[in-house]
PDB file of N, CA and C in Angstrom:
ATOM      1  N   UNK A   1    -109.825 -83.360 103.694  1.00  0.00           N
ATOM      2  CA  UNK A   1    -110.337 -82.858 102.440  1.00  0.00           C
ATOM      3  C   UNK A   1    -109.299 -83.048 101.348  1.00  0.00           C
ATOM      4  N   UNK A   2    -109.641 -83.383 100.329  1.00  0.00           N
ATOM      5  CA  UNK A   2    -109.256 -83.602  99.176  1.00  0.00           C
ATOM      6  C   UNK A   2    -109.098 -82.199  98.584  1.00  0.00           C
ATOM      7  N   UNK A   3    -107.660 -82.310  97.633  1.00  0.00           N
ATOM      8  CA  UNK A   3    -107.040 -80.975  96.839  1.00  0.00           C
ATOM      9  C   UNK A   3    -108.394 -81.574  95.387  1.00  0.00           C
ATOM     10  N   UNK A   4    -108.850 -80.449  95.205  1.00  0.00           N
ATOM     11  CA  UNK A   4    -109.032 -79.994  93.892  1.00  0.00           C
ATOM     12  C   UNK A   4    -108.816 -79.798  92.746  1.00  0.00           C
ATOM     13  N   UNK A   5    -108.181 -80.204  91.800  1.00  0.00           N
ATOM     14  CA  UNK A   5    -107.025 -80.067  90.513  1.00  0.00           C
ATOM     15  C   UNK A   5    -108.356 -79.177  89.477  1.00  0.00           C
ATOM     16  N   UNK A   6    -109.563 -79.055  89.844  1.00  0.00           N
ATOM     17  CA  UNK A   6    -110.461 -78.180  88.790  1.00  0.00           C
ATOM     18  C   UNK A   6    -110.435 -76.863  89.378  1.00  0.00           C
ATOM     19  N   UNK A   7    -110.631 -76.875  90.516  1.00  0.00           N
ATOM     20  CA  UNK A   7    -110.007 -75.142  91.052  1.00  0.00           C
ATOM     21  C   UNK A   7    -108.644 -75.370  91.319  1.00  0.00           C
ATOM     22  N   UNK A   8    -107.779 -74.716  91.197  1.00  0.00           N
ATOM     23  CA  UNK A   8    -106.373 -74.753  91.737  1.00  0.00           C
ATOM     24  C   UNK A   8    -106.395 -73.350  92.926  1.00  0.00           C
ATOM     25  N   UNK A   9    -105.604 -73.337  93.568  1.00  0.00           N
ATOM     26  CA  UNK A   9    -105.331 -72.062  94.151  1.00  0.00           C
ATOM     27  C   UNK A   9    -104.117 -71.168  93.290  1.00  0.00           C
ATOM     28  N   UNK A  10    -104.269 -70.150  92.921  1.00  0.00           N
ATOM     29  CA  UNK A  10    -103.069 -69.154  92.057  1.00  0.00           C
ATOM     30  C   UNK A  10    -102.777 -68.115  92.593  1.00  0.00           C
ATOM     31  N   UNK A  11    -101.854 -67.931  92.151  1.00  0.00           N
ATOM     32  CA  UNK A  11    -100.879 -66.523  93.194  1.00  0.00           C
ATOM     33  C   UNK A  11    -101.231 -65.312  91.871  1.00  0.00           C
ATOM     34  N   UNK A  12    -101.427 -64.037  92.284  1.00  0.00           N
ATOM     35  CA  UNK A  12    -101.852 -62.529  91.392  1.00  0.00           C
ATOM     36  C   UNK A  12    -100.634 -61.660  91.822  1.00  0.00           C
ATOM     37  N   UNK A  13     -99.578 -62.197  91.281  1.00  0.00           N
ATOM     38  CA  UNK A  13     -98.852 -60.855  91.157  1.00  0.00           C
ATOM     39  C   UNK A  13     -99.092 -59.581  90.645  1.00  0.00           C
ATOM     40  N   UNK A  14     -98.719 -58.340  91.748  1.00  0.00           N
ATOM     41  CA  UNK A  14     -98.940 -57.371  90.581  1.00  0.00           C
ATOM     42  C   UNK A  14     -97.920 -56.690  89.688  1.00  0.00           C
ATOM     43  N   UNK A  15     -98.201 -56.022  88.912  1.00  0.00           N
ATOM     44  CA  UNK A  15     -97.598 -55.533  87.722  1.00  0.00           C
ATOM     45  C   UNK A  15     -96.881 -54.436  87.714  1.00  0.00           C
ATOM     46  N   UNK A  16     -97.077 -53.933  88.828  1.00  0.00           N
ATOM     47  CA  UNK A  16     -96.516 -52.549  88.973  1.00  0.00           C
ATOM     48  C   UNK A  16     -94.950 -52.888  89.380  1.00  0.00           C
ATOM     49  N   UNK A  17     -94.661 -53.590  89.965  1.00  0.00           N
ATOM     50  CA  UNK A  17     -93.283 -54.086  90.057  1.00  0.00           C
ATOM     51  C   UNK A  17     -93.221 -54.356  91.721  1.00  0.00           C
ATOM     52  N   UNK A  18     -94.165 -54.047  92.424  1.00  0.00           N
ATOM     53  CA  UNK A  18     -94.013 -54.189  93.999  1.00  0.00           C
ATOM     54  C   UNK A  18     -93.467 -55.336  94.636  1.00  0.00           C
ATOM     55  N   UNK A  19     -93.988 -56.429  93.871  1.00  0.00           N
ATOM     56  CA  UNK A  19     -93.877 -57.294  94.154  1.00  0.00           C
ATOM     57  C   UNK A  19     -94.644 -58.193  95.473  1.00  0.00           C
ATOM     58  N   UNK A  20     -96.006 -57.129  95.707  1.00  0.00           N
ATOM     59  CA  UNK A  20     -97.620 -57.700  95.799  1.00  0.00           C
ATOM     60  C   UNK A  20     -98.135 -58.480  95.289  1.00  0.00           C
ATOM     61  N   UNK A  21     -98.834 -59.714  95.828  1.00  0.00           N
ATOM     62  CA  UNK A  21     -99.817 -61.013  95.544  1.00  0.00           C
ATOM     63  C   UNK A  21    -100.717 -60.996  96.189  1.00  0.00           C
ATOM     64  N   UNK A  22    -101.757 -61.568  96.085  1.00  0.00           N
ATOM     65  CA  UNK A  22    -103.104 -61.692  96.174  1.00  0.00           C
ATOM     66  C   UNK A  22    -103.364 -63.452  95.869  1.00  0.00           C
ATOM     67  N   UNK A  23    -103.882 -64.114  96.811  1.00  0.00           N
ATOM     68  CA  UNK A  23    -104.322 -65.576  96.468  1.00  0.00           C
ATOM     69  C   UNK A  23    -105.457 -65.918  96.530  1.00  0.00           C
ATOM     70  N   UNK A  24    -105.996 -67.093  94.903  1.00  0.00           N
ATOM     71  CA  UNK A  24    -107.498 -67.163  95.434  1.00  0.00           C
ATOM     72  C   UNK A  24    -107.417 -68.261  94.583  1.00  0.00           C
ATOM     73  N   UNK A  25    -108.920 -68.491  94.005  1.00  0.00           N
ATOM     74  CA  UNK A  25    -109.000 -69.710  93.272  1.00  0.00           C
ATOM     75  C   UNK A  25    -109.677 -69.680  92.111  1.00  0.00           C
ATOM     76  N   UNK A  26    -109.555 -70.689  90.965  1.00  0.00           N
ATOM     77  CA  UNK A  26    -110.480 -70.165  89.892  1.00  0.00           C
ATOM     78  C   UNK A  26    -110.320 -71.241  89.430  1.00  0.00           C
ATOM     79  N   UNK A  27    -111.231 -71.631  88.485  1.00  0.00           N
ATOM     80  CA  UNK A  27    -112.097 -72.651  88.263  1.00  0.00           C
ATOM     81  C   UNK A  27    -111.443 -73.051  86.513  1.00  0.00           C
ATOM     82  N   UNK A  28    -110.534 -73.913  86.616  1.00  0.00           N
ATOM     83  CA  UNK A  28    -109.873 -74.308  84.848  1.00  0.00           C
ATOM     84  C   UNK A  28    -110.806 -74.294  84.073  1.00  0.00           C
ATOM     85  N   UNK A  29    -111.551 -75.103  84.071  1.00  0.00           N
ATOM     86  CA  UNK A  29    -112.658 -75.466  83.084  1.00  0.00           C
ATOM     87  C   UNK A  29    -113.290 -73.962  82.606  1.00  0.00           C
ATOM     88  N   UNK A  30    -113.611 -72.851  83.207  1.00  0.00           N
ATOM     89  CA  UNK A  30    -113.734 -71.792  82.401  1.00  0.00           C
ATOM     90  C   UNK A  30    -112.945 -70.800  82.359  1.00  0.00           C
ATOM     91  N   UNK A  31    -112.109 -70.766  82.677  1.00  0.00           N
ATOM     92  CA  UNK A  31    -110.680 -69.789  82.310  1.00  0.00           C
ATOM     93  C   UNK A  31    -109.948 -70.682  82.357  1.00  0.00           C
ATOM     94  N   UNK A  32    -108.752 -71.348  81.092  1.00  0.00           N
ATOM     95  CA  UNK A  32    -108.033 -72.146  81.089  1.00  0.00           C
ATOM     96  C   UNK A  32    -107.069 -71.445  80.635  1.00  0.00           C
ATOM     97  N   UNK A  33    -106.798 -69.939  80.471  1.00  0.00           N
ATOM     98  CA  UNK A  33    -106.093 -68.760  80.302  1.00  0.00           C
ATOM     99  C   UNK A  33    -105.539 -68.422  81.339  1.00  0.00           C
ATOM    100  N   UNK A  34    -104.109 -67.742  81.834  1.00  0.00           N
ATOM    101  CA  UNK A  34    -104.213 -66.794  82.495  1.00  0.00           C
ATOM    102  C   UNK A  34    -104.626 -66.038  83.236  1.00  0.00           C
ATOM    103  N   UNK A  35    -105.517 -65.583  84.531  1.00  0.00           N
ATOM    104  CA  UNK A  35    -106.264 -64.665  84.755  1.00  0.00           C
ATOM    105  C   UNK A  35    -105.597 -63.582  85.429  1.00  0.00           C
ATOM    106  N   UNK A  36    -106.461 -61.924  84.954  1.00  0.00           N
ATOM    107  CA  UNK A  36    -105.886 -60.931  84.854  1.00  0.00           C
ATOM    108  C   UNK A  36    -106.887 -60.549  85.812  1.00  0.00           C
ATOM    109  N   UNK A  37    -106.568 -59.573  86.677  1.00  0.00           N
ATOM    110  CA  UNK A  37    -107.720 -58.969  87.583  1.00  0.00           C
ATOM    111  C   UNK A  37    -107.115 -57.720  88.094  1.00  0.00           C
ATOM    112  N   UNK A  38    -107.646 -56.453  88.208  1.00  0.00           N
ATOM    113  CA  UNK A  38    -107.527 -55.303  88.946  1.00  0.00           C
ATOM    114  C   UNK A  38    -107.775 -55.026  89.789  1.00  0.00           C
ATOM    115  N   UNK A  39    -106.312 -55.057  91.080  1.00  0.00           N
ATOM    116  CA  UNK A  39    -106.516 -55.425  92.375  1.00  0.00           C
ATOM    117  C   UNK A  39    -105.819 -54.493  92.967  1.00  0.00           C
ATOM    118  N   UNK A  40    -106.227 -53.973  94.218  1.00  0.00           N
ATOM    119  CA  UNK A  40    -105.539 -52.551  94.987  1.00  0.00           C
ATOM    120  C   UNK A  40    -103.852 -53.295  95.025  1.00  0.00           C
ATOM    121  N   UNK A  41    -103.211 -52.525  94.986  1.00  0.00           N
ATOM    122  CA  UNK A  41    -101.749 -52.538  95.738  1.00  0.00           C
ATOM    123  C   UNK A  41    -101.015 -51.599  96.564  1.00  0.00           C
ATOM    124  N   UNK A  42    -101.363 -51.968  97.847  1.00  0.00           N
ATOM    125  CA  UNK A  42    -101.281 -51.054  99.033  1.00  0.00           C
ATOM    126  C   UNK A  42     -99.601 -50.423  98.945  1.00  0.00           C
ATOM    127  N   UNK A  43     -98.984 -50.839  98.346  1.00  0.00           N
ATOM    128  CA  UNK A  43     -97.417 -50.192  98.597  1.00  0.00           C
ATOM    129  C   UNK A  43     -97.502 -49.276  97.167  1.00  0.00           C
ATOM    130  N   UNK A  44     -98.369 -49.161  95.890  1.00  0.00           N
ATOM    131  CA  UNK A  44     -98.323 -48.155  95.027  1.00  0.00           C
ATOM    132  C   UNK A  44     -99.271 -47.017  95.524  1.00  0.00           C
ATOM    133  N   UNK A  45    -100.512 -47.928  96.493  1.00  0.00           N
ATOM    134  CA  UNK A  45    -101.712 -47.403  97.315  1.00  0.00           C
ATOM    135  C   UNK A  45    -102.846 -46.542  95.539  1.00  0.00           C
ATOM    136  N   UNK A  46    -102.852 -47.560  94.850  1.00  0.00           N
ATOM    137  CA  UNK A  46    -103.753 -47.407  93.378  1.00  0.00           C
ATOM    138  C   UNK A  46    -103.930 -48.938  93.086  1.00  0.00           C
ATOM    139  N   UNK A  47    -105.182 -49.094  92.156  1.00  0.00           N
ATOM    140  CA  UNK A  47    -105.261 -49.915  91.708  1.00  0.00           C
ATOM    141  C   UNK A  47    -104.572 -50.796  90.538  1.00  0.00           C
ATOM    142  N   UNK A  48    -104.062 -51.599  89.892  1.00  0.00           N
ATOM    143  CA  UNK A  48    -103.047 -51.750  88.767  1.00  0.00           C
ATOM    144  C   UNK A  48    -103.677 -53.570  88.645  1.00  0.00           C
ATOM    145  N   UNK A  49    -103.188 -53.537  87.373  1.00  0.00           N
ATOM    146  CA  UNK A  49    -103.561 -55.025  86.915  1.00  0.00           C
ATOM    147  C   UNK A  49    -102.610 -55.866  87.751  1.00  0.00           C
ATOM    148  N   UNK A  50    -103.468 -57.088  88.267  1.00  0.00           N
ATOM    149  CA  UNK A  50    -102.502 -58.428  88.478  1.00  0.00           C
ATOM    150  C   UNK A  50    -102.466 -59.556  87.996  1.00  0.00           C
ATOM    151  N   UNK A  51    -101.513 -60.521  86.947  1.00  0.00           N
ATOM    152  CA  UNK A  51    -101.310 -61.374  86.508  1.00  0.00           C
ATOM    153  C   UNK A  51    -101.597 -62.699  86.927  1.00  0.00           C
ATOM    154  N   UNK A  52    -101.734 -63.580  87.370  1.00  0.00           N
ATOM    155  CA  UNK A  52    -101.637 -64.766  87.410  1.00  0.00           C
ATOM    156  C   UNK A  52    -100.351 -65.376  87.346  1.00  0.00           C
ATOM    157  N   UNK A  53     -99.516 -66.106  88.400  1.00  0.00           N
ATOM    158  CA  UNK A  53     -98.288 -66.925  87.998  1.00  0.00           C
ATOM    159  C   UNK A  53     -98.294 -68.165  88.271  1.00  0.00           C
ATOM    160  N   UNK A  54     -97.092 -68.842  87.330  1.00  0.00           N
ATOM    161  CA  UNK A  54     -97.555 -70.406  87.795  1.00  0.00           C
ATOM    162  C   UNK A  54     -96.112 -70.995  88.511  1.00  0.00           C
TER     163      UNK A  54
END
């Protein structure tokens, strides 16, 4: 199988400082931003925003 360059796979750090990720995929062509998502983080054990890194 062939890599994808229109989905990429991205790493969701979270914000809280844990230094928790989350990996998935998302689609350039309609978020060519950043993506932000609110994702559990089992070591704060609450939910908190996670960033996108590149």
């Amino acid at each position: 199988m062939a890599r994808n360059e229109l989905r990429p796979v991205v790493k969701l750090r979270s914000t809280a400082g844990t230094g928790h990720t989350y990996v998935t995929r998302k689609n350039r062509r309609n978020t060519p931003d950043r993506l932000t998502l609110r994702k559990y983080d089992p070591i704060v054990r609450r939910h908190v925003l996670h960033r996108e890194e590149r």
